[in-house]
C-alpha atoms as a PDB file:
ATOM      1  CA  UNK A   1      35.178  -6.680 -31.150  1.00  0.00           C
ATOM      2  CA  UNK A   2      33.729  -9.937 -32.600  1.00  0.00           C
ATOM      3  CA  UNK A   3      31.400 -12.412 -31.305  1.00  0.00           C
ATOM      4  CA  UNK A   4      32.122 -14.805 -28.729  1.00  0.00           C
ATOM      5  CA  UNK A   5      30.103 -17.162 -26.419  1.00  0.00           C
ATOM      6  CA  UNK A   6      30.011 -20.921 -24.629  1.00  0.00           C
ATOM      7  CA  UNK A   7      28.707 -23.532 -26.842  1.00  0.00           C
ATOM      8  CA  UNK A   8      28.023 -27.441 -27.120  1.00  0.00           C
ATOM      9  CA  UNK A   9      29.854 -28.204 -30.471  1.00  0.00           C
ATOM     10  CA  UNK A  10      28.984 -31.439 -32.430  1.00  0.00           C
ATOM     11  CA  UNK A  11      31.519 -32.237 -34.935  1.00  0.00           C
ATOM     12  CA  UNK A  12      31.858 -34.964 -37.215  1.00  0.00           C
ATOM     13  CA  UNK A  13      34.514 -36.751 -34.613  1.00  0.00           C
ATOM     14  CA  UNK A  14      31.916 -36.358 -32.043  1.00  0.00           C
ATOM     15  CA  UNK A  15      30.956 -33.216 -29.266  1.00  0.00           C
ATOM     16  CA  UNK A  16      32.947 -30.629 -27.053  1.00  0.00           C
ATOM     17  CA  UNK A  17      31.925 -27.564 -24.991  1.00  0.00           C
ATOM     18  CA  UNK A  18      33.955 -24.841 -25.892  1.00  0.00           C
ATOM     19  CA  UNK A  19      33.974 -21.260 -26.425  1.00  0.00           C
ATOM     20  CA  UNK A  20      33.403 -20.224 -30.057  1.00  0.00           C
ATOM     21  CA  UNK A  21      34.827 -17.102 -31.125  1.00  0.00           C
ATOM     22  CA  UNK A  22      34.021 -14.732 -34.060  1.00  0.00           C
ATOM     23  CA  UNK A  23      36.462 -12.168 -35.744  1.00  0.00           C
ATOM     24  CA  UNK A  24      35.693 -11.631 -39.333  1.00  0.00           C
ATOM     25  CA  UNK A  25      36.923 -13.240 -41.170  1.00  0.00           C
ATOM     26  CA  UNK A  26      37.541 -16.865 -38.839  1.00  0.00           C
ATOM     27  CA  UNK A  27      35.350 -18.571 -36.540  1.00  0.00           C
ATOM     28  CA  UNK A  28      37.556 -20.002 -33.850  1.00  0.00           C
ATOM     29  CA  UNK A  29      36.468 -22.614 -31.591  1.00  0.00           C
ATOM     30  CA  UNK A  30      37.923 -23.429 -28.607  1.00  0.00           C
ATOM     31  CA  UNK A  31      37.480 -26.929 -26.995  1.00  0.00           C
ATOM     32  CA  UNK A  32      39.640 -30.350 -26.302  1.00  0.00           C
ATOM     33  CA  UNK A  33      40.549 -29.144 -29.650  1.00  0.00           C
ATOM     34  CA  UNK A  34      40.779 -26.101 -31.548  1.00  0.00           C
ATOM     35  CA  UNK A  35      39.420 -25.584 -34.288  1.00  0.00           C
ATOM     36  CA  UNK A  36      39.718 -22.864 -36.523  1.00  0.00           C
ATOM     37  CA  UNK A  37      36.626 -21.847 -39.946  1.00  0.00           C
ATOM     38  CA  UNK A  38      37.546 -19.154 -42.487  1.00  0.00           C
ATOM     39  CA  UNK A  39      37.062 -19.170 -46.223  1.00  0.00           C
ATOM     40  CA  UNK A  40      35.226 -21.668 -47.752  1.00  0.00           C
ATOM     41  CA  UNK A  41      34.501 -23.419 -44.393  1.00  0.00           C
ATOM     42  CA  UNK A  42      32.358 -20.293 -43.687  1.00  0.00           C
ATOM     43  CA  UNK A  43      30.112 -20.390 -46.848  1.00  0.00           C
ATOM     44  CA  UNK A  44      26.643 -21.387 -45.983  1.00  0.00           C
ATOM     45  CA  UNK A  45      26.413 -20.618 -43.036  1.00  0.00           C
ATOM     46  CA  UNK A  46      22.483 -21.096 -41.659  1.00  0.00           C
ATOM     47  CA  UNK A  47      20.996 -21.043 -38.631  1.00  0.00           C
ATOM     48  CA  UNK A  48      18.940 -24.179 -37.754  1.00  0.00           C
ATOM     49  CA  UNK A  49      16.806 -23.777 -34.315  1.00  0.00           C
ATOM     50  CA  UNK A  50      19.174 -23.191 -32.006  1.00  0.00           C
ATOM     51  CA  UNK A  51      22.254 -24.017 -33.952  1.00  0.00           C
ATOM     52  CA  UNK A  52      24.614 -22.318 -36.054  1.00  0.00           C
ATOM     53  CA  UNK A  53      25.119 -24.797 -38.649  1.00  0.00           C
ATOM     54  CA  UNK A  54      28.197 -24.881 -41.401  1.00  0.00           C
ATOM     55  CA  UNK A  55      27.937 -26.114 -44.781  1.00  0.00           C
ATOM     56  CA  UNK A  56      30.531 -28.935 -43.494  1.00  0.00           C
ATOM     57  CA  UNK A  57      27.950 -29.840 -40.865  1.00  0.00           C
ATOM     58  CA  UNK A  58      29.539 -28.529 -37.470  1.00  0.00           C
ATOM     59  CA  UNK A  59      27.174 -27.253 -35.136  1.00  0.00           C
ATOM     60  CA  UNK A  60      27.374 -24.763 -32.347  1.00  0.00           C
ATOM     61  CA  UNK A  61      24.313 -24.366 -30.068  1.00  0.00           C
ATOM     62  CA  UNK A  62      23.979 -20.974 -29.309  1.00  0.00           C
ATOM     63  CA  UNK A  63      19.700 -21.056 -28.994  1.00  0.00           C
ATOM     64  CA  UNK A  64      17.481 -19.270 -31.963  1.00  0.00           C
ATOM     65  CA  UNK A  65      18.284 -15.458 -31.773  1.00  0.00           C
ATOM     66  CA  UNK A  66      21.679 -15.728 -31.230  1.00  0.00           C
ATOM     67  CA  UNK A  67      22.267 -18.163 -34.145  1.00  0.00           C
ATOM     68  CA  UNK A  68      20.483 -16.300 -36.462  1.00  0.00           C
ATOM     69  CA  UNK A  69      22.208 -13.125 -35.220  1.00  0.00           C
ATOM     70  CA  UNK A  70      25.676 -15.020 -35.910  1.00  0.00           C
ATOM     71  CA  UNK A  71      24.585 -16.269 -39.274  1.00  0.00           C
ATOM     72  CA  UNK A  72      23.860 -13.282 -40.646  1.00  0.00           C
ATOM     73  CA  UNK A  73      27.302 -11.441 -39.761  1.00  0.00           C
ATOM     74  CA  UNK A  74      29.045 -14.553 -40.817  1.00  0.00           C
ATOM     75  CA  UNK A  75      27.331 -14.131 -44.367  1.00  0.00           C
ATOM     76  CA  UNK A  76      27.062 -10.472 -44.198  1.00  0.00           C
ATOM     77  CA  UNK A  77      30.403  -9.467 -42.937  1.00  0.00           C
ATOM     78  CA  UNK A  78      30.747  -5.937 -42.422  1.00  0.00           C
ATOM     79  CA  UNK A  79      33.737  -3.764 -43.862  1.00  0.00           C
ATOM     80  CA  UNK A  80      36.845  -1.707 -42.023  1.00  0.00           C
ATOM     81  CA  UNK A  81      35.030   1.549 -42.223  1.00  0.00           C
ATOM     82  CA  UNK A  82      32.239  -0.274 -41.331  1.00  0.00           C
ATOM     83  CA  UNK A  83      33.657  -1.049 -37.706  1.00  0.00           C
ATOM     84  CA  UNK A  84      35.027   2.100 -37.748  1.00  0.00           C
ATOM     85  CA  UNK A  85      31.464   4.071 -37.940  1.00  0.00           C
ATOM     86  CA  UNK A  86      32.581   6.110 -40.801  1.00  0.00           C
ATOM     87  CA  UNK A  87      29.869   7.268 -43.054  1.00  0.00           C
ATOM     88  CA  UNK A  88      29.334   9.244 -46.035  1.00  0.00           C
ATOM     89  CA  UNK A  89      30.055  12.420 -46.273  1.00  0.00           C
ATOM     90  CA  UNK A  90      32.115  12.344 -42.673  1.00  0.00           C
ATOM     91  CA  UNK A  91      34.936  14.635 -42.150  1.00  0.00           C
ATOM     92  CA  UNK A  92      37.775  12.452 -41.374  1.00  0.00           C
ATOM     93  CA  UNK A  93      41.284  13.083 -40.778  1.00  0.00           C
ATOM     94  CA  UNK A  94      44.244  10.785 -41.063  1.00  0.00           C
ATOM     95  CA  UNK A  95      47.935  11.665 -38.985  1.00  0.00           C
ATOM     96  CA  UNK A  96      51.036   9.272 -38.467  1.00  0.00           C
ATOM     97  CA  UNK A  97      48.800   6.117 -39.824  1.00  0.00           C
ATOM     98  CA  UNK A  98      50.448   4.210 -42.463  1.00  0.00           C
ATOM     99  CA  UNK A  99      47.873   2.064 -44.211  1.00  0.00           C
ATOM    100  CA  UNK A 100      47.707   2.500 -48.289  1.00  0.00           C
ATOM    101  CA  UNK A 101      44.191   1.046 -48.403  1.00  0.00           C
ATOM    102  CA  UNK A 102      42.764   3.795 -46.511  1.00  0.00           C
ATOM    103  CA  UNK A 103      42.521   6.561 -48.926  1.00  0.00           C
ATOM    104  CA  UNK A 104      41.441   4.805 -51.150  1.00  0.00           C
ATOM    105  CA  UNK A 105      38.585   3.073 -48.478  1.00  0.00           C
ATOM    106  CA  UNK A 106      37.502   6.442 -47.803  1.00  0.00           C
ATOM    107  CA  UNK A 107      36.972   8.087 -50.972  1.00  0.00           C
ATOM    108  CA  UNK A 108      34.418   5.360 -51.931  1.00  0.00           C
ATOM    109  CA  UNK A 109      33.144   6.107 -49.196  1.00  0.00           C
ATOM    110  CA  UNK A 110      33.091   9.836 -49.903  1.00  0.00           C
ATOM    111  CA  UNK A 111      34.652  10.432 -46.768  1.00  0.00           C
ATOM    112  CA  UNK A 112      38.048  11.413 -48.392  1.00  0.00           C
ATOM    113  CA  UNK A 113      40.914  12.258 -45.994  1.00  0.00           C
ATOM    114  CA  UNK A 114      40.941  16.050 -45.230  1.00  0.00           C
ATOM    115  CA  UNK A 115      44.234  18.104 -44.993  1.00  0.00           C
ATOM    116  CA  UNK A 116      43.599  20.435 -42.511  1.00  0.00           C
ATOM    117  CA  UNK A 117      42.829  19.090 -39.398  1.00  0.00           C
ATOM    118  CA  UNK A 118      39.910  21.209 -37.901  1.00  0.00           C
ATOM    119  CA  UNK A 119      35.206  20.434 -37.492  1.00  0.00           C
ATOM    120  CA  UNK A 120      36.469  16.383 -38.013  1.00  0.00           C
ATOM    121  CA  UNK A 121      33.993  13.530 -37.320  1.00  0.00           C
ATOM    122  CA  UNK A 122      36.547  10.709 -36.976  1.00  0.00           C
ATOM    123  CA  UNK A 123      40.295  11.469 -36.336  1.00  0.00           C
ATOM    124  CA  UNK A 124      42.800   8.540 -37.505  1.00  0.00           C
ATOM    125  CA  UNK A 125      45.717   9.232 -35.419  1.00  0.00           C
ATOM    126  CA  UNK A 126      49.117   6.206 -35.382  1.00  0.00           C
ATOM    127  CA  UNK A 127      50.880   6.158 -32.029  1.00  0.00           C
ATOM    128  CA  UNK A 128      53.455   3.821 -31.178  1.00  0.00           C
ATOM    129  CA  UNK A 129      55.245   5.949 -28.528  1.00  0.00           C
ATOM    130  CA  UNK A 130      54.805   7.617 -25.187  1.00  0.00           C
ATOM    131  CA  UNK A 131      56.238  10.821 -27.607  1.00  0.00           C
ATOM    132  CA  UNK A 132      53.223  10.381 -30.071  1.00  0.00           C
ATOM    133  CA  UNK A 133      50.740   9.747 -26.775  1.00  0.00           C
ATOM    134  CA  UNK A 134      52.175  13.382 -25.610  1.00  0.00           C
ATOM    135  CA  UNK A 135      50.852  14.748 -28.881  1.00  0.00           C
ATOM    136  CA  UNK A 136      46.999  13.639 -27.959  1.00  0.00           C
ATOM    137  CA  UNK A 137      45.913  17.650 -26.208  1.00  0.00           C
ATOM    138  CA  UNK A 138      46.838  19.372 -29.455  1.00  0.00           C
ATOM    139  CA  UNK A 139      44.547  16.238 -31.258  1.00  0.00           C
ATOM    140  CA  UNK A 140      41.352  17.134 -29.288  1.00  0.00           C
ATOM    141  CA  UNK A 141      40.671  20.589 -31.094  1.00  0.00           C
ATOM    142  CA  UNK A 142      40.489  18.996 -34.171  1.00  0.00           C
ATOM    143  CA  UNK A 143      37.609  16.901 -33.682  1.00  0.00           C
ATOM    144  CA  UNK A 144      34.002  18.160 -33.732  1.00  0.00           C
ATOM    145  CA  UNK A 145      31.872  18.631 -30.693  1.00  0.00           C
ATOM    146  CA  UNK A 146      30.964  14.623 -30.917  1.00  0.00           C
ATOM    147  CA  UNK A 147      33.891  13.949 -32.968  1.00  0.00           C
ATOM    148  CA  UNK A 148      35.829  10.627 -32.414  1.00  0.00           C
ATOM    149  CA  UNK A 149      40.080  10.050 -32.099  1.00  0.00           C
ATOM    150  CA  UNK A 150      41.069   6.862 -33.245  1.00  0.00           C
ATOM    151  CA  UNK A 151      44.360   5.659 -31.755  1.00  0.00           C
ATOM    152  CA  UNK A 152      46.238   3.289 -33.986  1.00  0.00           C
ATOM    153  CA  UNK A 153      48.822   1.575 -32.254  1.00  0.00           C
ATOM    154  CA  UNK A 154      50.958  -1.562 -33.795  1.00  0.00           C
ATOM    155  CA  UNK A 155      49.601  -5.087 -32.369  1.00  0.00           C
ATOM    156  CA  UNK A 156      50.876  -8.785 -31.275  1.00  0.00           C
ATOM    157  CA  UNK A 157      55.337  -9.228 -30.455  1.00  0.00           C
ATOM    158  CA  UNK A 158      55.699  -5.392 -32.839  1.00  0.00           C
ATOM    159  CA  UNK A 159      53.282  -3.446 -30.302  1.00  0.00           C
ATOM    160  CA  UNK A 160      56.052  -0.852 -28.898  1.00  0.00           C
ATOM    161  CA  UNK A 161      53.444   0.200 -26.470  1.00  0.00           C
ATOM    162  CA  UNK A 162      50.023  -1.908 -24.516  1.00  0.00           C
ATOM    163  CA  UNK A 163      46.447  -0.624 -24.858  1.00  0.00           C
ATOM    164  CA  UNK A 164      46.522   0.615 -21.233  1.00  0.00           C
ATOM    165  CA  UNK A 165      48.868   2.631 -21.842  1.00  0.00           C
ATOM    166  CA  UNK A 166      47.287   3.840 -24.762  1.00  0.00           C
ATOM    167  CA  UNK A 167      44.104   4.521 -22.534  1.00  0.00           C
ATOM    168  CA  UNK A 168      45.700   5.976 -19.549  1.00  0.00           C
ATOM    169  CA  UNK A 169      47.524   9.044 -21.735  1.00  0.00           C
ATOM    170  CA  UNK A 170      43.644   9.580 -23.410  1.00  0.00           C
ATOM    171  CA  UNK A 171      41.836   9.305 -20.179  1.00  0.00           C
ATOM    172  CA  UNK A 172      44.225  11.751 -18.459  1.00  0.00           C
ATOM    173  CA  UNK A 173      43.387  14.030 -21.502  1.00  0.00           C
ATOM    174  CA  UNK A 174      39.558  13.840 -20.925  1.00  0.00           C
ATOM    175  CA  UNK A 175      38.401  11.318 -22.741  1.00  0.00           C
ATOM    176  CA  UNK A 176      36.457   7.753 -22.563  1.00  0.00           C
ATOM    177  CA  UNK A 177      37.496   4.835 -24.435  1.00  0.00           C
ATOM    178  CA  UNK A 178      34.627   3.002 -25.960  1.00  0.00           C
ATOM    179  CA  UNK A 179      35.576   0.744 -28.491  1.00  0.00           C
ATOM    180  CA  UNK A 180      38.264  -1.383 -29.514  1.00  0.00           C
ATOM    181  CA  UNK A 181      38.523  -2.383 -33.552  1.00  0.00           C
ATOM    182  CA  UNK A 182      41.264  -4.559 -35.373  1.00  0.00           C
ATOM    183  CA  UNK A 183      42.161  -1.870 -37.796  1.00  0.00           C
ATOM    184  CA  UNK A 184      44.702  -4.093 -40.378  1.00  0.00           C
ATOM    185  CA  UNK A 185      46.381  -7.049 -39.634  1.00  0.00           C
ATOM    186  CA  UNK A 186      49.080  -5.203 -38.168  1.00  0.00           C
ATOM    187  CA  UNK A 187      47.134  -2.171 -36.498  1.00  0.00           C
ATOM    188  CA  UNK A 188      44.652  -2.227 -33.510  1.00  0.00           C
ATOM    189  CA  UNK A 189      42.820   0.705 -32.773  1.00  0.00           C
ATOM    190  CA  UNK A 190      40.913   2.003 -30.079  1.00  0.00           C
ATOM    191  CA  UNK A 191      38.023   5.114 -30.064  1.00  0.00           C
ATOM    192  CA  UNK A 192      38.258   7.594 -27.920  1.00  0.00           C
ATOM    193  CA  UNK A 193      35.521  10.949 -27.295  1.00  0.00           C
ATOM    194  CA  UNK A 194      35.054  13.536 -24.845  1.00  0.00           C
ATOM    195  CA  UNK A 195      33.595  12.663 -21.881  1.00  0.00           C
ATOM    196  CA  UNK A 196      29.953  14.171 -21.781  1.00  0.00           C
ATOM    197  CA  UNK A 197      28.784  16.608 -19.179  1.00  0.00           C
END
């Protein structure tokens, strides 16, 4: 998940209290108006006392730490894999999950999909059925003793199935959900492990 808190806003039209909202790559604020930062809007970005200040000149008070916290992921965004907590030299696995940029995300990464699905790290698993969710007891074996499953599951009006549901076939399995990540533009995922003892 991104960033998101209540602010006082001063814009060039004047202020708002809103919520401001975070999700590489926009900044979304949410007032009498909405207003919505991405690109160039984005480029920067400082921290000024308590404000998180735009090159355009909108500020959002958020006090010291946090704008300097929010500035920094702003400029610094960080990548898929990333958000995903793979690192080097992980053994990951990828099953039903069609996104071309993967592969190729991992490899730099040297984290390079593995055929056979046994000692993985991170599990990469697409499920957009209660038929795929049946599939998740024959997933767990795969993963390593702290291993994590990824569930992949299409988002927005194409989602064929909800998060909770989702959650509800893992947790009856054993596991915890602990994270949530927007995996592509058209893929959400969620993290699942084994519950410890």
């Amino acid at each position: 998940m991104g960033k998101e808190a209540e602010v006082r806003a001063v814009f060039e039209d004047g202020e708002d209290v809103g919520r401001l909202q975070y999700e590489a790559p926009k900044l979304i604020f949410r007032g009498a108006v909405r207003r919505v930062f991405e690109g160039e809007a984005l480029k920067g970005v400082r921290a000024e006392g308590d404000d998180l200040v735009l090159s355009g000149g909108a500020r959002f008070g958020l006090g010291a730490k946090a704008a300097r916290n929010w500035a920094d992921a702003i400029a610094n965004p960080k990548s898929r894999l990333d958000k995903l907590g793979v690192k080097p030299g992980m053994r990951v696995g990828v099953l039903n999950v069609a996104d071309d940029a993967l592969a190729g995300e991992l490899a730099a990464r040297d984290a390079a999909p593995l055929s056979a699905l046994s000692g993985l790290d991170i599990l990469f698993y697409g499920a957009d059925s209660a038929q795929e969710l049946a599939r998740i007891p024959e997933l767990i074996p795969a993963l390593a003793g702290k291993g994590a499953l990824w569930i992949c599951s299409r988002k927005g009006k194409a989602a064929t199935i909800k998060d909770a549901e989702v959650m509800a076939a893992a947790k009856a399995r054993g596991l915890v959900d602990n994270k949530v990540v927007g995996f592509s533009e058209t893929l959400t995922a969620l993290r699942f492990t084994r519950r410890r003892p």
